[in-house]
Protein backbone atom coordinates (compact mmCIF):
# COMPACT_ATOMS: atom_id res chain seq x y z
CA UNK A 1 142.09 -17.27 105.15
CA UNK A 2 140.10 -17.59 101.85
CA UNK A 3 138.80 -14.89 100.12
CA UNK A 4 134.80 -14.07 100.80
CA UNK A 5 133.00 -15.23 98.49
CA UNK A 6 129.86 -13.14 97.27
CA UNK A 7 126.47 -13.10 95.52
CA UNK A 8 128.06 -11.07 92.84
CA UNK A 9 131.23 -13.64 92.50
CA UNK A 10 128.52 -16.41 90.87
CA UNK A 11 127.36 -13.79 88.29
CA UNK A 12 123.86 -12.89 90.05
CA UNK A 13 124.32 -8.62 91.39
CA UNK A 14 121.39 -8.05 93.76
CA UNK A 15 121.58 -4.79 93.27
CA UNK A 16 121.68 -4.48 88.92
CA UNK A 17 118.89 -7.10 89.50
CA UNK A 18 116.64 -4.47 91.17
CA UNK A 19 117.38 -2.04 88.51
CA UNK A 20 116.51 -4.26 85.64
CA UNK A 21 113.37 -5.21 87.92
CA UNK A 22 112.20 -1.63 87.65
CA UNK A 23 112.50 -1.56 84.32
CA UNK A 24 110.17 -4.06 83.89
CA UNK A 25 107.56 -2.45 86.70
CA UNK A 26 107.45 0.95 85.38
CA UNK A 27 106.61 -1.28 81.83
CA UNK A 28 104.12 -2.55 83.34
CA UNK A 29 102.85 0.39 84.81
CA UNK A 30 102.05 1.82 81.48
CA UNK A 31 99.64 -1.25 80.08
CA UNK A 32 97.73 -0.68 83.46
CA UNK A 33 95.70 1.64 81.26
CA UNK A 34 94.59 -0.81 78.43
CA UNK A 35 91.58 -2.29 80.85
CA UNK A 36 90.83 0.84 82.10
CA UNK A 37 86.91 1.20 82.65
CA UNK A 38 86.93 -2.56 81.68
CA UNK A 39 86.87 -5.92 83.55
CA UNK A 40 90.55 -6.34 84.52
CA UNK A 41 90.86 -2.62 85.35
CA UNK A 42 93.99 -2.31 87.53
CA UNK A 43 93.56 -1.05 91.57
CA UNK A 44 96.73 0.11 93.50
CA UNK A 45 96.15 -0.29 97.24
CA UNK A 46 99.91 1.04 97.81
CA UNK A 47 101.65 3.19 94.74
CA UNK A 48 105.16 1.78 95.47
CA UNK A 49 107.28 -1.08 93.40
CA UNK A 50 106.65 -3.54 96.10
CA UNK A 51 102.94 -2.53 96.32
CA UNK A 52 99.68 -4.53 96.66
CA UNK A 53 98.16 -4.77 92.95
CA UNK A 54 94.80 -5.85 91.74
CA UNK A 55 92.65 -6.51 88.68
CA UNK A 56 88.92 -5.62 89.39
CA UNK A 57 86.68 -7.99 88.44
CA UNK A 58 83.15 -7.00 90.07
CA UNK A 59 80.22 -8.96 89.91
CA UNK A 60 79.61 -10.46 86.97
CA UNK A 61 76.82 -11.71 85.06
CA UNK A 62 75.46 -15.56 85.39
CA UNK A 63 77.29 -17.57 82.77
CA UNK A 64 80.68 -16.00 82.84
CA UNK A 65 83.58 -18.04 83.29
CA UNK A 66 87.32 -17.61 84.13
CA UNK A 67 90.27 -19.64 82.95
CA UNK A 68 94.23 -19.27 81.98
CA UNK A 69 96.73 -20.55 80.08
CA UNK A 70 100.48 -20.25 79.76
CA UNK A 71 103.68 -20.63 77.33
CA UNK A 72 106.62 -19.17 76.32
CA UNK A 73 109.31 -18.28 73.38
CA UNK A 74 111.22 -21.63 72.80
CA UNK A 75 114.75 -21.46 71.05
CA UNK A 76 113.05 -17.72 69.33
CA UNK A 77 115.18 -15.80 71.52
CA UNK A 78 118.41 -17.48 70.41
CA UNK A 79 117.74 -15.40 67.18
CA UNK A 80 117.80 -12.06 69.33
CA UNK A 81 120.52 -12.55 70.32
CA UNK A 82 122.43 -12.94 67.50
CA UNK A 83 120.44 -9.99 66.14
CA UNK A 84 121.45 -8.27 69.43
CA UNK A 85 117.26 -6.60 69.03
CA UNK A 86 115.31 -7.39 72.05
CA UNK A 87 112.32 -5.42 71.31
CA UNK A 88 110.00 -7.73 69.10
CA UNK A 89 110.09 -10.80 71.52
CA UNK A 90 107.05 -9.43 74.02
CA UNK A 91 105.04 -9.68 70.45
CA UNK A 92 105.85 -12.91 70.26
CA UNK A 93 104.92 -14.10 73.76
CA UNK A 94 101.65 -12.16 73.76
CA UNK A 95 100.97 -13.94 70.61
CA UNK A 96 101.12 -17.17 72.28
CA UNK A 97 99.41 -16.80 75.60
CA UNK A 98 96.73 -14.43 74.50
CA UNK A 99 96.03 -15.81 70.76
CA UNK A 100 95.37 -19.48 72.97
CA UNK A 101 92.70 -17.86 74.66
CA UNK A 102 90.84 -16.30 72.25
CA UNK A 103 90.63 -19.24 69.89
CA UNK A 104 88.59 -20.95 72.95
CA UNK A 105 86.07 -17.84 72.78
CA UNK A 106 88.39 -16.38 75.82
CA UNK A 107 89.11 -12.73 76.43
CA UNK A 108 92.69 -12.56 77.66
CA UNK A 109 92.69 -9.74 80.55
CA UNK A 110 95.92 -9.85 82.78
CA UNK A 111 99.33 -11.34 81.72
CA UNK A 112 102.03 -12.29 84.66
CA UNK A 113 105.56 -12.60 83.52
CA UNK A 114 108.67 -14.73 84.57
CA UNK A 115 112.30 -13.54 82.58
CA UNK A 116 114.84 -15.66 83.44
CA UNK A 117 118.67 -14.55 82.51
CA UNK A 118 121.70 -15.97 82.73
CA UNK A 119 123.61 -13.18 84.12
CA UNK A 120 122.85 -9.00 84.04
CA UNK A 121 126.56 -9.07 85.05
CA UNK A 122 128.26 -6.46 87.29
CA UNK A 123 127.35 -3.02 85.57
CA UNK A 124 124.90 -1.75 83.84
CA UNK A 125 125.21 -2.43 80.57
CA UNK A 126 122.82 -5.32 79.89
CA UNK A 127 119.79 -3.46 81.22
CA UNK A 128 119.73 -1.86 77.74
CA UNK A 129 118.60 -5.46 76.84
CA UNK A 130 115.53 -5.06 79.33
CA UNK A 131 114.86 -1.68 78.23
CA UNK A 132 114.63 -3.13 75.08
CA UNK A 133 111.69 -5.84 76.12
CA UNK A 134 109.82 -3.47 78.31
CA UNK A 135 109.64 -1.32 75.11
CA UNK A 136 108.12 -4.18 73.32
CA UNK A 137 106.37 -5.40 76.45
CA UNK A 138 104.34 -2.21 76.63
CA UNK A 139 103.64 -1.73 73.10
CA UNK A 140 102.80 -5.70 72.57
CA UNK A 141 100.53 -5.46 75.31
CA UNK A 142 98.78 -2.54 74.04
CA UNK A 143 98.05 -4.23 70.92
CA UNK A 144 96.21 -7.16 72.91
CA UNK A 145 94.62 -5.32 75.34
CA UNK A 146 96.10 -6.57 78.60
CA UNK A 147 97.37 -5.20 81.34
CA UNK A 148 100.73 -6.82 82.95
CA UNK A 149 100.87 -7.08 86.74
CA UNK A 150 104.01 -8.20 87.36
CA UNK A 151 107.68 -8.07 85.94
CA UNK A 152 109.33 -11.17 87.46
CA UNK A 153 112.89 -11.46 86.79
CA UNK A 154 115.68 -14.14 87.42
CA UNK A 155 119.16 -15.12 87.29
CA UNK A 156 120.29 -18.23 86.93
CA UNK A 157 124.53 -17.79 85.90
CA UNK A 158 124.88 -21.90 86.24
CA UNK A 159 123.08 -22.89 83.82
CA UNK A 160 124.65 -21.57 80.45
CA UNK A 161 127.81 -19.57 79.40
CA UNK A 162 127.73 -15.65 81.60
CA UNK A 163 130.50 -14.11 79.06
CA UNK A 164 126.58 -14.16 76.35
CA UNK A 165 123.76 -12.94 77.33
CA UNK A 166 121.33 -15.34 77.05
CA UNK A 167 117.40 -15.68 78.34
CA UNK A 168 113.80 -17.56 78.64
CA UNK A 169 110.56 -15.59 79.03
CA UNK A 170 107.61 -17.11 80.06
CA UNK A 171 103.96 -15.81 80.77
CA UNK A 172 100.48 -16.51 81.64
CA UNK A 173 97.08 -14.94 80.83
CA UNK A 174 93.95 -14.85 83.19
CA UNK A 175 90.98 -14.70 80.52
CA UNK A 176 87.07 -14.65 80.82
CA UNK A 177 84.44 -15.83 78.52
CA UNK A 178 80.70 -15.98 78.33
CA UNK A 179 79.86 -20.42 78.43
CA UNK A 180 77.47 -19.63 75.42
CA UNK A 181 80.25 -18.17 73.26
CA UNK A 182 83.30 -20.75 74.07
CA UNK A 183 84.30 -22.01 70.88
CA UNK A 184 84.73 -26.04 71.48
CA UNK A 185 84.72 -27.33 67.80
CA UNK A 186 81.13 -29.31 68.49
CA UNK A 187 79.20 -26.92 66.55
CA UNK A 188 81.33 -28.08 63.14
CA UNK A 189 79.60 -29.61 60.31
CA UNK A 190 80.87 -30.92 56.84
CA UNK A 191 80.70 -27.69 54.25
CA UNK A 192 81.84 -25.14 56.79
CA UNK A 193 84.46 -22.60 55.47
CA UNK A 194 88.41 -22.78 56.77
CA UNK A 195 89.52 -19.06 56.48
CA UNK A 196 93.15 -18.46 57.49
CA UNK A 197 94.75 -15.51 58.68
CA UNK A 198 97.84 -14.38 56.96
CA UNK A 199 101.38 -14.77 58.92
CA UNK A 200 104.36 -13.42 57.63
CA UNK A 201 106.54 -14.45 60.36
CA UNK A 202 107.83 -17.91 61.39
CA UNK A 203 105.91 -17.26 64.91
CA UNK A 204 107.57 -19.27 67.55
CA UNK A 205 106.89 -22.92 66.15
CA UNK A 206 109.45 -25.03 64.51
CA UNK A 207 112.17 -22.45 65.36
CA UNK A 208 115.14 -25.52 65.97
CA UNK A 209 114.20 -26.90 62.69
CA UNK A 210 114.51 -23.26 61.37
CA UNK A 211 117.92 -23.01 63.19
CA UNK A 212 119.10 -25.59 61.98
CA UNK A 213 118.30 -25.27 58.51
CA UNK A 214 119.67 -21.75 58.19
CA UNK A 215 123.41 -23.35 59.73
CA UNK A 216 123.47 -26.09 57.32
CA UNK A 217 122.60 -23.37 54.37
CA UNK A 218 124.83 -20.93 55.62
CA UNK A 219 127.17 -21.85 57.88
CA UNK A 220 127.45 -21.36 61.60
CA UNK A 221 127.51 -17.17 60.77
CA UNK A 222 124.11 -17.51 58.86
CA UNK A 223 123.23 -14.40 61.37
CA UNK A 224 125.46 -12.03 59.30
CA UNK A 225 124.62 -13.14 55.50
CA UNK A 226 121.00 -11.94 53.85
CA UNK A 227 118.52 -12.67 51.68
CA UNK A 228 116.40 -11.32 48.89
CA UNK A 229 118.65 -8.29 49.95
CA UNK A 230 117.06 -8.75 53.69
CA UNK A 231 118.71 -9.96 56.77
CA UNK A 232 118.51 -13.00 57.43
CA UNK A 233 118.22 -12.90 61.10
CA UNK A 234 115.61 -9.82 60.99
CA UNK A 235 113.48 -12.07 58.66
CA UNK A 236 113.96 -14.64 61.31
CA UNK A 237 113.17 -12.83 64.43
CA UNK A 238 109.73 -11.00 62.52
CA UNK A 239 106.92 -10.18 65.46
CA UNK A 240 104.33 -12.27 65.83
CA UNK A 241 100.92 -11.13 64.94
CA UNK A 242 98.56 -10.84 67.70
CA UNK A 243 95.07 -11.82 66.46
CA UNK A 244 93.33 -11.06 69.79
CA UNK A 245 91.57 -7.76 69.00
CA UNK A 246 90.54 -9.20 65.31
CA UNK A 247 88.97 -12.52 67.06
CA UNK A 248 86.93 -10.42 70.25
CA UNK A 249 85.58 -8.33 67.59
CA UNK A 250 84.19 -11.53 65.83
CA UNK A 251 83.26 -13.46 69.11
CA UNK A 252 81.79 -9.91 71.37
CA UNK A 253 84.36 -11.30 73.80
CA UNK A 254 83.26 -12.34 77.22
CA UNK A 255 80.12 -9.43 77.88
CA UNK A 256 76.76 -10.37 76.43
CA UNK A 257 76.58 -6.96 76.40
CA UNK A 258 79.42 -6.65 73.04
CA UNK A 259 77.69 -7.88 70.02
CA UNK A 260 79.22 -11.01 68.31
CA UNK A 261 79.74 -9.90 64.61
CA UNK A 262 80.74 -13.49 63.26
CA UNK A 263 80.01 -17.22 63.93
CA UNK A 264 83.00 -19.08 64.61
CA UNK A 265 82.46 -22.73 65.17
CA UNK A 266 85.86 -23.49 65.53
CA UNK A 267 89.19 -22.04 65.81
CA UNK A 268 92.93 -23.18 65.38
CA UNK A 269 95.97 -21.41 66.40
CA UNK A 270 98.59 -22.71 63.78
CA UNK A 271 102.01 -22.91 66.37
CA UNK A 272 103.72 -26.22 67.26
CA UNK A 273 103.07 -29.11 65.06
CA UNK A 274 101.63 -26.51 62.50
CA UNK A 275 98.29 -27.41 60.46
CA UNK A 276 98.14 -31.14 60.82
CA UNK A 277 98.45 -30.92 64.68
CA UNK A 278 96.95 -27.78 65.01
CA UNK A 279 93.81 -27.72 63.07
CA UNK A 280 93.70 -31.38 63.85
CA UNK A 281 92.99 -30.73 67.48
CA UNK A 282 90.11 -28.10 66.57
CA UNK A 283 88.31 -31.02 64.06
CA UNK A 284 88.46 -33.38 66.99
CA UNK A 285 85.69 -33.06 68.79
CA UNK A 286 83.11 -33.07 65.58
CA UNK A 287 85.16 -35.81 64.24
CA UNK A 288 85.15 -34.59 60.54
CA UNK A 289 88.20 -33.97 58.18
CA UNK A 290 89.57 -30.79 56.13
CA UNK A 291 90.92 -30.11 52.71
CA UNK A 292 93.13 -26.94 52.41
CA UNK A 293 93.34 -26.50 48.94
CA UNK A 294 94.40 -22.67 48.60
CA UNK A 295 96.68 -21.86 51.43
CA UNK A 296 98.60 -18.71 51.59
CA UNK A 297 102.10 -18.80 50.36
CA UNK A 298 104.63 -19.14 53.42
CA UNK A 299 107.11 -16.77 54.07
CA UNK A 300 110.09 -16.31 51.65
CA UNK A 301 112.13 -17.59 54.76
CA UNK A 302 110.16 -20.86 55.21
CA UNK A 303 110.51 -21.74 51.16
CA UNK A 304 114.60 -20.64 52.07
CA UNK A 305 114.86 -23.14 54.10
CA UNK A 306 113.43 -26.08 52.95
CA UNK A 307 116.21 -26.00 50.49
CA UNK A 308 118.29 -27.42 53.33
CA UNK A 309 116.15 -30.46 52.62
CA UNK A 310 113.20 -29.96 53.89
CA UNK A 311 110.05 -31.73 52.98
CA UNK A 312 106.65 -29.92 52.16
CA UNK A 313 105.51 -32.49 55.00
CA UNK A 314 107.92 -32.08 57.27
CA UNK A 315 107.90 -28.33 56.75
CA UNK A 316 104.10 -28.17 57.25
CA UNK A 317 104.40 -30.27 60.50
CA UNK A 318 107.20 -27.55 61.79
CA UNK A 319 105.86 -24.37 61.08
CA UNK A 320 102.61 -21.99 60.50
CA UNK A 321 103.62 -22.12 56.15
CA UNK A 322 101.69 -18.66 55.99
CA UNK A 323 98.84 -19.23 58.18
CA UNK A 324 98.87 -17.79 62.10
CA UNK A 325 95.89 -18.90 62.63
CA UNK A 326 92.65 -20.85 60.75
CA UNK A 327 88.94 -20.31 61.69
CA UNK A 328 86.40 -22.60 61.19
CA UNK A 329 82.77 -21.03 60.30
CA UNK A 330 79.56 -21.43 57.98
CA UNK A 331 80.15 -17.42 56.78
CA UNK A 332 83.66 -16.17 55.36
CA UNK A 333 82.67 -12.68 54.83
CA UNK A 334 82.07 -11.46 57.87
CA UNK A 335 85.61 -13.20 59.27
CA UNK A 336 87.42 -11.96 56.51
CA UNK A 337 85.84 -7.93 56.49
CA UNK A 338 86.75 -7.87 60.36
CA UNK A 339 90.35 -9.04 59.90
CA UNK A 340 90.76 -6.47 56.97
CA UNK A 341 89.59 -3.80 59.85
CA UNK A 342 92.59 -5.09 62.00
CA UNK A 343 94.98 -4.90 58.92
CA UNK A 344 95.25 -8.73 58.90
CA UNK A 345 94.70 -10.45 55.37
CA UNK A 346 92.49 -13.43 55.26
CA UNK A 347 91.25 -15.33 52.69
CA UNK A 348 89.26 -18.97 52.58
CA UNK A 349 92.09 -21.39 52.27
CA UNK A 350 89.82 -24.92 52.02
CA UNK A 351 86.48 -26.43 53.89
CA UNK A 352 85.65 -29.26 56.26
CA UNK A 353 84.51 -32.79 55.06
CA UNK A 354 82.52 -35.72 56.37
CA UNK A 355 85.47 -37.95 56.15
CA UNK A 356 87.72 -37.66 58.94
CA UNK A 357 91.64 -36.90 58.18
CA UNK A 358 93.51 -33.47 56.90
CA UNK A 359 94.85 -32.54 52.66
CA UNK A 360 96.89 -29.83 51.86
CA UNK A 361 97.36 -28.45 48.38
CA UNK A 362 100.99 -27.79 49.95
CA UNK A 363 102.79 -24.17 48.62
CA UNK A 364 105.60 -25.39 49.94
CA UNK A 365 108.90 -26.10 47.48
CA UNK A 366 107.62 -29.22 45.91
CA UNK A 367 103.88 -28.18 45.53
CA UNK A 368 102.57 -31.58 46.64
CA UNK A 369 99.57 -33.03 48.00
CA UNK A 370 99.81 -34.46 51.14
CA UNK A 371 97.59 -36.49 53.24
CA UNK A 372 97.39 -36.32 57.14
C-alpha cells in the first residue's frame, strides 16, 4: 500500500504557515496606531487573529474622493536573498504603492499585503526571514503613515527550487484625496520649475538590467565582492525612500482642513522606464516638453554598472539615475524647504518648455545629451 502522502510532503506545513502568519499580524498590529485619531483609524470588532477589522472612515466632507493602487518588488528581492537581509524590502514596497498615490494628490491610508513563498519548510527556521520583514513592515509603515490590515501569506513549493528560499510581495493602498487638490498635470505651463528629489538607492526599477550588469562585471558571485570598500549587494538592496510624508505636507493631503504649503502642478514618480517614461506620463496631459539640465548625480552603483556597457540612454530608461521622484511647480522654494524638513535633498534639476519632447544633460558615464 503506498505511503500517505501529506500537505507537508509538497513543501507547504500548515502549521509553520500559521506561525509565520502571526508574525505578520502582530506586525501589523503595531502600525494600527499610525492613523490613530485620523481617517483610516483602525476598529477591532473581535481582538483575535482571525478577527473582524476595520478602517473608520466617517462622514466626510463634499468633494472627497477614494481610490487605490497596487504593485510590488520585481526581481529586488532576488538581491535579499543573496544578502540573506530581509528587513529593508517593506521600504521598498511602501515606496511603490504609497509614493503612486501621493504624486496624484492622494493620501495613502491602509495597505493590504499578499507574501508569497516558495516553501517555510518543515521547522522553524525560515520564520527568522518573516521576522525580518515584519520588522521592516512596521517601521516602513510608520514612516508613511499607514496602517496594515492584513498579513496575507502563501506557499507555492511548485513553482521554483524549495532547497532556497525564495519570495514575491505584493500590496495595495486605499488612499483619499480632496478633487480640488488631485494633481493631474493640466495645470502645467511652459517656465514651470522641475525639482527632483534625491535617491540614493536603485529603488525597484531596472533591477534585471542591474542584475545583470553586476554578473557580467563580476561574475556569477558578484554578491560576495565590494565596492568603493562597500558591499556590493548592500549597495544594491539600499531602502527605498518614502516621499509620502514630504509630498502631504506640500499638498495638505486629503482634509481641506490641513493647509497646502506648496503648489504642485504636476508630479512624477521616477520607477520603471525612469525619466523619459516617467516624467513623460506627468507632461502628457498639458502636452509640453522638459529639459533636465542639472540632474543629481546617480548612485555610485548605477555609474558601476554602466561599465558593463551600458548606455547613458539606456541607463536613464532603466533606472531613477539619482532622482526618486520629480515635481513639477511654478515655486521651488517652498518644495525644496519642505523636503529639507523630511531630510530629503532636493534641488531644481531643469524646467518645462512649449515644445513637446524630454533633454537630459545626462550624469551618466558618457555625460551626453540625449533627446527623448
Amino acid at each position: 500500500m503506498p505511503k500517505n502522502l501529506t500537505y507537508s510532503d509538497v513543501g507547504v506545513d500548515v502549521g509553520i504557515e500559521a506561525k509565520a502568519a502571526r508574525i505578520l499580524y502582530h506586525a501589523a498590529q503595531k502600525t494600527w496606531e499610525n492613523r490613530k485619531g485620523m481617517l483610516g483609524e483602525i476598529e477591532v470588532k473581535q481582538d483575535s487573529f482571525s478577527g473582524r477589522r476595520f478602517f473608520r472612515v466617517d462622514s466626510l466632507p463634499v468633494g472627497t474622493i477614494s481610490n487605490g493602487n497596487s504593485d510590488g518588488l520585481g526581481l529586488k528581492p532576488e538581491i535579499a536573498i543573496m544578502a540573506k537581509r530581509f528587513d529593508t524590502l517593506a521600504f521598498d514596497l511602501m515606496a511603490m504603492i504609497c509614493d503612486d498615490a501621493a504624486i496624484q494628490g492622494g493620501e495613502p491610508v491602509a495597505v493590504q499585503t499578499v507574501l508569497v513563498v516558495n516553501t517555510l519548510g518543515k521547522n522553524e527556521a525560515r520564520l527568522r526571514y518573516i521576522r525580518e520583514l515584519a520588522k521592516g513592515y512596521i517601521k516602513a509603515a510608520k514612516e508613511a503613515c499607514v496602517v496594515v490590515i492584513n498579513g496575507e501569506i502563501a506557499q507555492h513549493p511548485s513553482l521554483v527550487d524549495k532547497k532556497k528560499f525564495s519570495l514575491d510581495w505584493n500590496g495595495s493602498v486605499v488612499w483619499y484625496a480632496h478633487e480640488s487638490r488631485l494633481i493631474d498635470g493640466r495645470n502645467i505651463r511652459p517656465g514651470d520649475l522641475l525639482v527632483g528629489l534625491k535617491e540614493k538607492g536603485p529603488r525597484c526599477n531596472g533591477t534585471s538590467l542591474l542584475l545583470k550588469s553586476l554578473e557580467k562585471l563580476h561574475g556569477e558571485n558578484w554578491s560576495n565582492k565590494s565596492y568603493n570598500r562597500k558591499r556590493l549587494v548592500d549597495l544594491a538592496l539600499r531602502p527605498s525612500k518614502i516621499y509620502t510624508p514630504a509630498i502631504l505636507e506640500m499638498t495638505g493631503g486629503w482634509s481641506l482642513d490641513r493647509p497646502a504649503r506648496a503648489q504642485l502642478h504636476g508630479a512624477a514618480h521616477i520607477t520603471g522606464g525612469g525619466i523619459p517614461e516617467k516624467l513623460g506620463r506627468a507632461l502628457r496631459p498639458s502636452g509640453y516638453g522638459a529639459i533636465v539640465d542639472d540632474p543629481f548625480n546617480p548612485s555610485d552603483l548605477m555609474l558601476h554598472c554602466q561599465n558593463a556597457g551600458i548606455s547613458d540612454d539606456e541607463a536613464y530608461r532603466a533606472w531613477n539615475m539619482g532622482q526618486g521622484m520629480v515635481l513639477i511647480a511654478p515655486v521651488a522654494e517652498d518644495i525644496i524647504q519642505i523636503a529639507q524638513e523630511f531630510g530629503i535633498n532636493a534641488k531644481v534639476i531643469g524646467r518645462v518648455t512649449e515644445a513637446p519632447g524630454i533633454t537630459i544633460y545626462s550624469k551618466g558615464l558618457q555625460q551626453e545629451e540625449i533627446h527623448y
